[in-house]
Protein backbone atom coordinates (compact mmCIF):
# COMPACT_ATOMS: atom_id res chain seq x y z
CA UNK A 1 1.97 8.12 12.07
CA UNK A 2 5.56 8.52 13.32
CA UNK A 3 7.98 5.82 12.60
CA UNK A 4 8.25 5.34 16.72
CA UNK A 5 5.33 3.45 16.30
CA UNK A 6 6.39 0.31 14.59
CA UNK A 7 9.28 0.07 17.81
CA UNK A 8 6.65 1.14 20.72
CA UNK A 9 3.57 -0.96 19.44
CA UNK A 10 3.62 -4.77 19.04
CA UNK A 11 2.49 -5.81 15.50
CA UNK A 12 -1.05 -6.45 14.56
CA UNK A 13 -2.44 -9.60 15.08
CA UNK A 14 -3.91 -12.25 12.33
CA UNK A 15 -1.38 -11.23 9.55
CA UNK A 16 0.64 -13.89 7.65
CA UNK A 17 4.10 -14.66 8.12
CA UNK A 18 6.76 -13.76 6.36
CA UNK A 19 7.20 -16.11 3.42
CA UNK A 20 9.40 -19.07 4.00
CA UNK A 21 13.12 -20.82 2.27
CA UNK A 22 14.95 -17.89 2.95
CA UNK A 23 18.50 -19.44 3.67
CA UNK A 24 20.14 -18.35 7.43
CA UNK A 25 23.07 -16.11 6.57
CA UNK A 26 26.59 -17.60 7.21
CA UNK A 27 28.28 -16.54 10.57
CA UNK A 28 31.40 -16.10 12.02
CA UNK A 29 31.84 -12.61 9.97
CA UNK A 30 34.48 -10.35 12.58
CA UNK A 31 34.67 -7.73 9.77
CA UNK A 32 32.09 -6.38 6.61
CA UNK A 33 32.79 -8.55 3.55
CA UNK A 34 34.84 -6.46 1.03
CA UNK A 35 33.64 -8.69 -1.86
CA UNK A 36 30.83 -5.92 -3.01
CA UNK A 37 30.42 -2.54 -4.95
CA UNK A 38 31.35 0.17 -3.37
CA UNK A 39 28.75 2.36 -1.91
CA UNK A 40 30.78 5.52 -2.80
CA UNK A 41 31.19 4.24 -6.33
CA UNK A 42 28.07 5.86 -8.27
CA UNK A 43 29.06 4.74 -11.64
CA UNK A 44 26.32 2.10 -10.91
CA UNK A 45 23.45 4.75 -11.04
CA UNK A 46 25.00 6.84 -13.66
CA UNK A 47 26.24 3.97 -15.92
CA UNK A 48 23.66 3.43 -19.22
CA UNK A 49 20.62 1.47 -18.64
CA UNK A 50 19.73 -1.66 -20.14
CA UNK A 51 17.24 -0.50 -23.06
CA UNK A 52 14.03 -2.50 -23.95
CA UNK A 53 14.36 -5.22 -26.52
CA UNK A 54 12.12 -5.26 -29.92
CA UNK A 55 8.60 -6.15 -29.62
CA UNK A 56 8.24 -10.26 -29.88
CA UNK A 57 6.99 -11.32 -33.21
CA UNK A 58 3.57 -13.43 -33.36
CA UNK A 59 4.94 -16.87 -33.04
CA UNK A 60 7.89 -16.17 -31.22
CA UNK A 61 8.68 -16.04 -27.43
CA UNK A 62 7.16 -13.10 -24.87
CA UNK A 63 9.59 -11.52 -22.71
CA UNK A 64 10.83 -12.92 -19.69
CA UNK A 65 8.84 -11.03 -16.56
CA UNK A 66 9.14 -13.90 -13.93
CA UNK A 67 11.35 -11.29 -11.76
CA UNK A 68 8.67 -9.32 -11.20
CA UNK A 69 5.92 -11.34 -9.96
CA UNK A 70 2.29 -12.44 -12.12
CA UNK A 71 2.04 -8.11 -13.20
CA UNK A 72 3.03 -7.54 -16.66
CA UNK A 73 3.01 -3.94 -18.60
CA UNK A 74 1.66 -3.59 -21.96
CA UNK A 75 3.73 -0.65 -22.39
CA UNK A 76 6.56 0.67 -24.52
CA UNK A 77 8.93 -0.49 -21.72
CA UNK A 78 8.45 -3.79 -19.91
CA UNK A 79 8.86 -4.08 -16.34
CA UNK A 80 12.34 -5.36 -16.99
CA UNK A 81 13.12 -1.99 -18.80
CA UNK A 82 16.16 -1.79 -15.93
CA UNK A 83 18.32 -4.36 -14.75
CA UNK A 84 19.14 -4.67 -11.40
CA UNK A 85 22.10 -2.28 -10.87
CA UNK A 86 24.18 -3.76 -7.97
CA UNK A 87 23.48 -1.68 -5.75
CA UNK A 88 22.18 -3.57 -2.56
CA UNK A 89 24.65 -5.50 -0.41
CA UNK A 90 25.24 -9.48 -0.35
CA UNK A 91 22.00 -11.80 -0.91
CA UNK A 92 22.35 -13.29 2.58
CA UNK A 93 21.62 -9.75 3.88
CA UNK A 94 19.11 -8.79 1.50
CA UNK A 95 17.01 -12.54 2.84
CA UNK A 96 17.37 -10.98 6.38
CA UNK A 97 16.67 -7.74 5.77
CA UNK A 98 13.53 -8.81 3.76
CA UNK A 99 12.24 -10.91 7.03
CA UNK A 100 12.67 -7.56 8.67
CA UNK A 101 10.50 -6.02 6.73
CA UNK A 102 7.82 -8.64 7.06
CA UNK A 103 7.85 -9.25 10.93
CA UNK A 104 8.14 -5.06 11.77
CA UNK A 105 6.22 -2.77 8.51
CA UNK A 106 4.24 -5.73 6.60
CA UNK A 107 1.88 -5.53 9.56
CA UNK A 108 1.05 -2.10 8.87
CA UNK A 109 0.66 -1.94 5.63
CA UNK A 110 0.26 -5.61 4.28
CA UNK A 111 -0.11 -5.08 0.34
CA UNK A 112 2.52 -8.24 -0.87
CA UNK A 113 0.81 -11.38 -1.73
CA UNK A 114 0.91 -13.85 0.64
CA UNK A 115 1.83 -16.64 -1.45
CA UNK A 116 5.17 -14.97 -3.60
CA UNK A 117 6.19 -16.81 -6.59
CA UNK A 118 9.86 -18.00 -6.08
CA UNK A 119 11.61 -15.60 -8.37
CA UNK A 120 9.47 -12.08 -6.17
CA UNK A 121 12.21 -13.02 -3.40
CA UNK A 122 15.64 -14.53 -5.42
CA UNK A 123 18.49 -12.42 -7.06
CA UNK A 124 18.50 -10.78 -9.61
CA UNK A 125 16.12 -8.28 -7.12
CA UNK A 126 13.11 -7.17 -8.49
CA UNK A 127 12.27 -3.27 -7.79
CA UNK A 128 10.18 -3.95 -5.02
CA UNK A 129 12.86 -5.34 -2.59
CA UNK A 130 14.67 -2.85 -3.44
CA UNK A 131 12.12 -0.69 -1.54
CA UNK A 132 11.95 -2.87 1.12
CA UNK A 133 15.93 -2.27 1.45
CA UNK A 134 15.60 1.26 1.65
CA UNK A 135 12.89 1.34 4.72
CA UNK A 136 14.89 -1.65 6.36
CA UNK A 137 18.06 -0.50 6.51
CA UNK A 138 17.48 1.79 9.85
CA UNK A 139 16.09 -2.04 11.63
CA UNK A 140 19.49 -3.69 10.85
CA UNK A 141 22.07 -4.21 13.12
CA UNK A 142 24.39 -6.47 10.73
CA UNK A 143 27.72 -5.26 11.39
CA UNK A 144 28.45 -6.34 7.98
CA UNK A 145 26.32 -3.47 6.74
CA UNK A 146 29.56 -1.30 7.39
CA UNK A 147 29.26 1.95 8.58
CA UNK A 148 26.42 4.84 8.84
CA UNK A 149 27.78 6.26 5.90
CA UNK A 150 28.07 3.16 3.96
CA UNK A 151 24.71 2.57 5.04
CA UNK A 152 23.12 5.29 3.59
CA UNK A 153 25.06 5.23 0.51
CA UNK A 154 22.97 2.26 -0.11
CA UNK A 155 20.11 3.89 1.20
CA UNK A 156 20.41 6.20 -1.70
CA UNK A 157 21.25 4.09 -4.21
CA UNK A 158 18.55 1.80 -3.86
CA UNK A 159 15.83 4.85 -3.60
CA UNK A 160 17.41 6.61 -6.76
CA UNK A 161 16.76 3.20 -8.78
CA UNK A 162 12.88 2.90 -7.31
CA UNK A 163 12.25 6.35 -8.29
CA UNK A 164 13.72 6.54 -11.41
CA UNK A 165 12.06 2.91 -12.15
CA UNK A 166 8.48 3.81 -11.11
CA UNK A 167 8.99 7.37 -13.59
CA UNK A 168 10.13 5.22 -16.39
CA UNK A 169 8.13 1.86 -16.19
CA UNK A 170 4.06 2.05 -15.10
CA UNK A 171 3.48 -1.11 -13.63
CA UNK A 172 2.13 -2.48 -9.94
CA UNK A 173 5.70 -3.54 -8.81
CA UNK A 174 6.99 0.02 -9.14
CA UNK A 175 3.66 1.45 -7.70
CA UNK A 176 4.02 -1.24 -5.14
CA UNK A 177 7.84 -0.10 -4.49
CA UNK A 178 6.71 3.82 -4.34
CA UNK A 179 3.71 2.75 -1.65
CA UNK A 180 6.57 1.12 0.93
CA UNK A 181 8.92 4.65 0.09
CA UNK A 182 5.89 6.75 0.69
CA UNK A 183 5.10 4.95 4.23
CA UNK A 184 8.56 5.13 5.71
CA UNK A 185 8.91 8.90 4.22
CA UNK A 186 5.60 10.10 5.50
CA UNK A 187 6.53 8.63 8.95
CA UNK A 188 9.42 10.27 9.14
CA UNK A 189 10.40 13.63 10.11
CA UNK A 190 11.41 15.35 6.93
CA UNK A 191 7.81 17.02 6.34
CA UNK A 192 5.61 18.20 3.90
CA UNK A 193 8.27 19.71 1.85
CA UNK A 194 9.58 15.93 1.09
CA UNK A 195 5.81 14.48 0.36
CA UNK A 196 6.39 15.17 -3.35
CA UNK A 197 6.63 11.17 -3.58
CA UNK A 198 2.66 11.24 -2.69
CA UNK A 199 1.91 12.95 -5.48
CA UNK A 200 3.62 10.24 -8.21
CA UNK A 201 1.45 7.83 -6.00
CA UNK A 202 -1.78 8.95 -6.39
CA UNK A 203 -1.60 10.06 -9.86
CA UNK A 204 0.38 6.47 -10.75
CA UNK A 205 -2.61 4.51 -8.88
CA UNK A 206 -5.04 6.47 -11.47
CA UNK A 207 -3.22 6.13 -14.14
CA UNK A 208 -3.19 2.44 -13.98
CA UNK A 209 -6.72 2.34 -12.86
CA UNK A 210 -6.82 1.42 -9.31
CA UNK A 211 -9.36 3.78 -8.21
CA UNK A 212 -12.17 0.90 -9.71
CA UNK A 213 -12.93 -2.19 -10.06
CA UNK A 214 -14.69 -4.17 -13.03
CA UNK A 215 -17.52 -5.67 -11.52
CA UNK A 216 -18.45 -2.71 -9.14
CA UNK A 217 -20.72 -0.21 -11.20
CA UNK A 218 -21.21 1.69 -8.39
CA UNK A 219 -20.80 2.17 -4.35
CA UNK A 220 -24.38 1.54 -3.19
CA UNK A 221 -24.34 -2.61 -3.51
CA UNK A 222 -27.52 -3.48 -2.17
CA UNK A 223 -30.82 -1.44 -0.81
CA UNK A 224 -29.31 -1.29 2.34
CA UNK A 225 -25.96 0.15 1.21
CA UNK A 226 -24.01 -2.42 2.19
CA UNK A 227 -23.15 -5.97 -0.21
CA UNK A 228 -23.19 -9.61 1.21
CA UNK A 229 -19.48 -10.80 1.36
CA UNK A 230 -19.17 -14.28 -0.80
CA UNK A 231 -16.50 -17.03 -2.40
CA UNK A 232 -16.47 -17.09 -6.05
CA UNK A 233 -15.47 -19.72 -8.65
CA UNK A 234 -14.56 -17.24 -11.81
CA UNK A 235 -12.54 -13.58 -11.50
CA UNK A 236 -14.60 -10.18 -12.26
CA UNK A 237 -15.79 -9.70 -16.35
CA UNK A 238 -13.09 -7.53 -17.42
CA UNK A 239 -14.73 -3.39 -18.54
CA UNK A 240 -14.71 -2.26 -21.96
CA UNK A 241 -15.78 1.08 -21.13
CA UNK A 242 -12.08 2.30 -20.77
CA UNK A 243 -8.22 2.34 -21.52
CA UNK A 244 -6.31 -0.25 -19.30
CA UNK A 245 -3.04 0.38 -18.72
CA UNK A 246 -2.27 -3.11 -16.59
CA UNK A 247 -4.02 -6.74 -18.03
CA UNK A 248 -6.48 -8.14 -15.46
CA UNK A 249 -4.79 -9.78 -12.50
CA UNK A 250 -4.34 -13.17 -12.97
CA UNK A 251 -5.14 -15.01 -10.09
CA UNK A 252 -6.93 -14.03 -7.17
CA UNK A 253 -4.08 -13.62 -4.99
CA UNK A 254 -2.53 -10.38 -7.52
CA UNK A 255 -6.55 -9.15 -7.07
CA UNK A 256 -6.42 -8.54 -3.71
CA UNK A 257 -3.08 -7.80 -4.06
CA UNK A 258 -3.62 -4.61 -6.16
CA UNK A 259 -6.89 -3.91 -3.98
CA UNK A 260 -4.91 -3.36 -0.53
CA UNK A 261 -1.81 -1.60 -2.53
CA UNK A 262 -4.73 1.13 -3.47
CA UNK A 263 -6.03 1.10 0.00
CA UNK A 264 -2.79 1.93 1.30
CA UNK A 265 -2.58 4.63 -1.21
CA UNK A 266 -6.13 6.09 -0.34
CA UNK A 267 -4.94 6.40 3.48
CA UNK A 268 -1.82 7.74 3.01
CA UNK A 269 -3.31 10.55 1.20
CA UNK A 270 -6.38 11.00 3.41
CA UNK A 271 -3.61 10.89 6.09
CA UNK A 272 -1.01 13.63 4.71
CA UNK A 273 -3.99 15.72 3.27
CA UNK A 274 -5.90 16.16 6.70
CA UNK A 275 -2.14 16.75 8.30
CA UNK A 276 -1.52 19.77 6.13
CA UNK A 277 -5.44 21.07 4.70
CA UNK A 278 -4.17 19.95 1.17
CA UNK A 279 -7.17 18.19 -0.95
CA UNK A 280 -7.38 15.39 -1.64
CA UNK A 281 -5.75 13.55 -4.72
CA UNK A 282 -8.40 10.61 -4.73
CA UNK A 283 -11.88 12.06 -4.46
CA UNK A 284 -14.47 9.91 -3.23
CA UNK A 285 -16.85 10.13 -6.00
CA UNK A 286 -13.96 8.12 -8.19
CA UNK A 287 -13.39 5.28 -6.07
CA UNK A 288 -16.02 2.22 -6.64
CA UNK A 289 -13.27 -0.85 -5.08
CA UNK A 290 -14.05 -3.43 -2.90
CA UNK A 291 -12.77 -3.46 0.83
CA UNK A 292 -10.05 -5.74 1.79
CA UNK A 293 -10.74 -9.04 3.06
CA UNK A 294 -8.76 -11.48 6.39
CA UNK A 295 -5.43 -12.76 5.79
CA UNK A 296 -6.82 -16.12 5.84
CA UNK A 297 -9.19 -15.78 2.68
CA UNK A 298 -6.47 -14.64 0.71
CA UNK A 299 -4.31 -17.20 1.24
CA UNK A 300 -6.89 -19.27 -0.14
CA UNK A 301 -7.22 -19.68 -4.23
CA UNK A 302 -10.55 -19.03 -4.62
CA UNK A 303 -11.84 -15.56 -5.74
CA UNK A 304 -13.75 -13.90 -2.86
CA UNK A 305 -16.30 -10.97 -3.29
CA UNK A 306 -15.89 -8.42 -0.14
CA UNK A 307 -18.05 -5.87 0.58
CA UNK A 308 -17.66 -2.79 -1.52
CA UNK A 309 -16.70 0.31 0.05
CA UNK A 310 -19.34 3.06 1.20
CA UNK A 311 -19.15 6.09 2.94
CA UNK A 312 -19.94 5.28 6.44
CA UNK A 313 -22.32 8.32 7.34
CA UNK A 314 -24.34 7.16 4.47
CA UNK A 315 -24.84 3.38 6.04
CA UNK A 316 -28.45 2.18 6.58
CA UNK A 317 -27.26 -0.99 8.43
CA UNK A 318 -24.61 -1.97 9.97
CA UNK A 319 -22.84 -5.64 8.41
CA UNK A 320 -23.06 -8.38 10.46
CA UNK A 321 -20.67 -9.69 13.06
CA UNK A 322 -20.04 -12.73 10.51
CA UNK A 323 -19.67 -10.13 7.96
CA UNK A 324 -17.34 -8.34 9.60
CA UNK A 325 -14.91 -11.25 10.87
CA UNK A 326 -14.15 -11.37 7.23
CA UNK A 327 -12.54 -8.41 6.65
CA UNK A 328 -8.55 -7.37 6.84
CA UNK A 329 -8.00 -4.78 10.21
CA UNK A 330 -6.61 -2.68 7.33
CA UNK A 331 -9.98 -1.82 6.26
CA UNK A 332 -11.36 -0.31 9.52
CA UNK A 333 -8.11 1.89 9.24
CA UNK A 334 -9.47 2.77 5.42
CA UNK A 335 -13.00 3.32 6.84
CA UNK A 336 -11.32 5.72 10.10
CA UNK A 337 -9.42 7.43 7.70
CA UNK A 338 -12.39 8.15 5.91
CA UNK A 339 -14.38 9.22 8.57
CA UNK A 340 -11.22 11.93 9.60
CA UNK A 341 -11.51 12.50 6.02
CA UNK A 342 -15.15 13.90 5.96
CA UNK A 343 -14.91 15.95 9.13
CA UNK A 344 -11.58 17.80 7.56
CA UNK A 345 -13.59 18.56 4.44
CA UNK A 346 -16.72 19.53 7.31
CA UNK A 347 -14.62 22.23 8.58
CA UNK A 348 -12.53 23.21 5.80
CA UNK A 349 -15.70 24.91 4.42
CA UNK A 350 -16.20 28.79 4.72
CA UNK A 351 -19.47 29.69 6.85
CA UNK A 352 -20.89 33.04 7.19
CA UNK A 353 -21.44 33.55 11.14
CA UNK A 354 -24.67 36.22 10.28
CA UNK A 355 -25.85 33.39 8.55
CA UNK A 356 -28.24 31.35 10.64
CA UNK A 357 -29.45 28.96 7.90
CA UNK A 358 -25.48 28.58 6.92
CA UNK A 359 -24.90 27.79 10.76
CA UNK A 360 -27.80 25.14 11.03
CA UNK A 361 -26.47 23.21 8.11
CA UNK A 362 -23.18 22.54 9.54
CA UNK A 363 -24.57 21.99 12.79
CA UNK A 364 -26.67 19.67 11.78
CA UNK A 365 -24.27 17.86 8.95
CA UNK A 366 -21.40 17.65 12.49
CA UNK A 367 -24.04 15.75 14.61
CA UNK A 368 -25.08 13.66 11.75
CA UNK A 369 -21.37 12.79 11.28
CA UNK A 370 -20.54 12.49 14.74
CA UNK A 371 -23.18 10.18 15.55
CA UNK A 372 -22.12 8.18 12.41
CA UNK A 373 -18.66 7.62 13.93
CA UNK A 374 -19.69 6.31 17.22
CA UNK A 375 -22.19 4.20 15.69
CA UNK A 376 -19.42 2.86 13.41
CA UNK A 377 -17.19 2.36 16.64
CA UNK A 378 -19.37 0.58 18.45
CA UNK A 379 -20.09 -2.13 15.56
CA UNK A 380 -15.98 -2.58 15.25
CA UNK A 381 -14.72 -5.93 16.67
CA UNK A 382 -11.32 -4.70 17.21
CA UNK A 383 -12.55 -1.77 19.34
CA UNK A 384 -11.61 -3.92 22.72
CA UNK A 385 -8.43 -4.97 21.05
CA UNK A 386 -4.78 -3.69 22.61
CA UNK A 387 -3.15 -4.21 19.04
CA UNK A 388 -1.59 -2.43 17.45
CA UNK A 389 -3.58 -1.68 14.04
CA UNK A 390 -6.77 -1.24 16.75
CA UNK A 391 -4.98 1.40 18.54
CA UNK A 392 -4.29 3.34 15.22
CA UNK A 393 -7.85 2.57 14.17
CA UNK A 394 -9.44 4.49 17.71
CA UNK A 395 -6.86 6.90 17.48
CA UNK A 396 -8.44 8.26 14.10
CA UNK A 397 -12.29 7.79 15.32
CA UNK A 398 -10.82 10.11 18.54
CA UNK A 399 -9.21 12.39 16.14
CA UNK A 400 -12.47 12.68 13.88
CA UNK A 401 -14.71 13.13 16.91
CA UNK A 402 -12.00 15.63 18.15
CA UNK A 403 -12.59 17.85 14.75
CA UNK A 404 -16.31 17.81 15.07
């Protein structure tokens, strides 16, 4: 997915708006404001780091996480282990450049809450905007920006904090801050050689247990392999059976939240692995998570039980229409992606040509697979959509028909 696409394709339809206060930046500027750090000044990078504070004691109080959203990390190093260094240019920018972001890439990959606390979008910046910095940068024309090469002095100074956050502090802010780096990267035209950010991704959205969920024991759901979608009034029992790294989300809103950032994750990788024959870094067998559900139920408060994800060749009914109006376009791109997925490993595999029986298997396991796709396609409301997600999402059914 080049980055031509979020210029040539409108966005897709159904998604929220970008979140609301932000103040209208002052006019009348003729020249770039001199009243910030200078770009070429890297003393801000290589300057000491605020270190953690001691551990709270029983009765007194916790440390202050409110710049980073409902996410906390019971780690060594909390997710304020860094302060913000400086680095980004006035907050009247920043605002903009953060609408940006939500009217032209939040489309495609729509992982933030809908319903931000007031301090996720306020200075001091929390790590994820300044991700959302780095991929917005090339959308600005601000002439108070400065030049190209004051441009990408920020650029870099904002991606050298994200990275160097997300390898110090494991939380879902920096994982959510290495996602939006990883899409504008991998739609870029640097190549494989620069992917290396993919594989801190996946192994971060293990590490902090994304590839499951609580309540889901396993991807089957019901008889017919697929689980009624349904409202309800408590969150998921909490597992005992392993380590967590992050608490349980706290509201509904951070549930789905964390469910679409490891969707996003799953693609990318699906997407980058059938681009270049690499495996892949999250192997079906691990993943038991729920698909992602409309815009419009999670802007609601109530916790919402979506269908769990299954392999679609293994389907023994299709969901209904109803069913089906409930879910986020992003998870027909999962399910695609998926589908690509399964016909790269198809013909990935080694066959021996003297080998009839050999042959008749993979014949047989391409028509079952092909067949599955079409049915799939034909069941997808957006398939007589002219959006953009549902052009994305028949361009991958094409693509896995096209390896079969």
């Amino acid at each position: 997915m080049s980055t031509s696409a979020f210029s040539t394709l409108d966005p897709p339809t159904g998604f929220s708006n970008p979140p609301t206060g932000f103040s209208n930046p002052p006019t009348g500027f003729s020249n770039p404001p001199t009243g910030f750090s200078n770009p070429l000044d890297m003393d801000t990078l290589t300057g000491p780091l605020s270190a953690p504070g001691p551990a709270p004691s029983s009765g007194g109080p916790g440390i202050d996480l409110s710049s980073f959203g409902h996410s906390t990390s019971p780690s060594g190093l909390s997710n304020t282990s860094f302060s913000d260094p400086r680095v980004l240019p006035p907050d009247e920018i920043v605002q903009d450049l953060i609408k940006l972001f939500f009217t032209h890439i939040h489309p495609w990959a729509p992982i933030l809450s809908p319903t931000p606390t007031r301090a996720t979008y306020t200075s001091p910046w929390n790590i994820v905007v300044h991700a959302i910095v780095v991929v917005t940068l090339r959308l600005s024309s601000d002439p108070r920006l400065g030049t190209a090469t004051q441009r990408d002095h920020i650029k870099r100074a904002a991606k050298t904090h994200v990275l160097a956050h997300a390898i110090e502090s494991t939380s879902i802010p920096s994982v959510q801050a290495l996602a939006i780096l990883a899409l504008d990267l991998i739609g870029s035209e640097q190549g494989p050689s620069s992917w290396g950010i993919l594989a801190l991704l996946t192994r971060s959205a293990v590490h902090l247990g994304l590839t499951t969920e609580d309540d889901v024991r396993g991807p089957r759901g019901t008889a017919s392999g697929y689980t009624t979608p349904h409202f309800s009034n408590r969150p998921p029992v909490p597992s005992l059976s392993r380590t967590s790294i992050i608490p349980p989300a706290a509201d509904w809103h951070e549930d789905e939240e964390r469910r679409r950032l490891f969707w996003l994750i799953f693609s990318l990788d699906r997407y980058c692995c059938v681009s270049t024959g690499w495996d892949f870094a999250l192997p079906d067998f691990e993943i038991r998570r729920r698909l992602p559900c409309a815009d419009e139920i999670w802007a609601q408060p109530d916790w919402f039980q979506a269908p769990v994800f299954y392999p679609i060749p293994h389907l023994l009914a299709n969901p209904s229409p109803g069913d089906l109006a409930l879910r986020s376009p992003l998870a027909y791109l999962v399910e695609s992606l998926d589908l690509v997925g399964r016909a790269h490993t198809l013909q990935c595999g080694e066959i021996d040509p003297s080998d009839s029986r050999a042959v008749e298997r993979r014949k047989d396991a391409s028509v079952t697979l092909s067949s599955a796709a079409r049915r799939w396609f034909e069941a997808m409301p957006l398939r007589g959509e002219r959006t953009s997600m549902a052009l994305v999402v028949v361009s991958a059914k094409s693509l896995c028909l096209a390896c079969l």
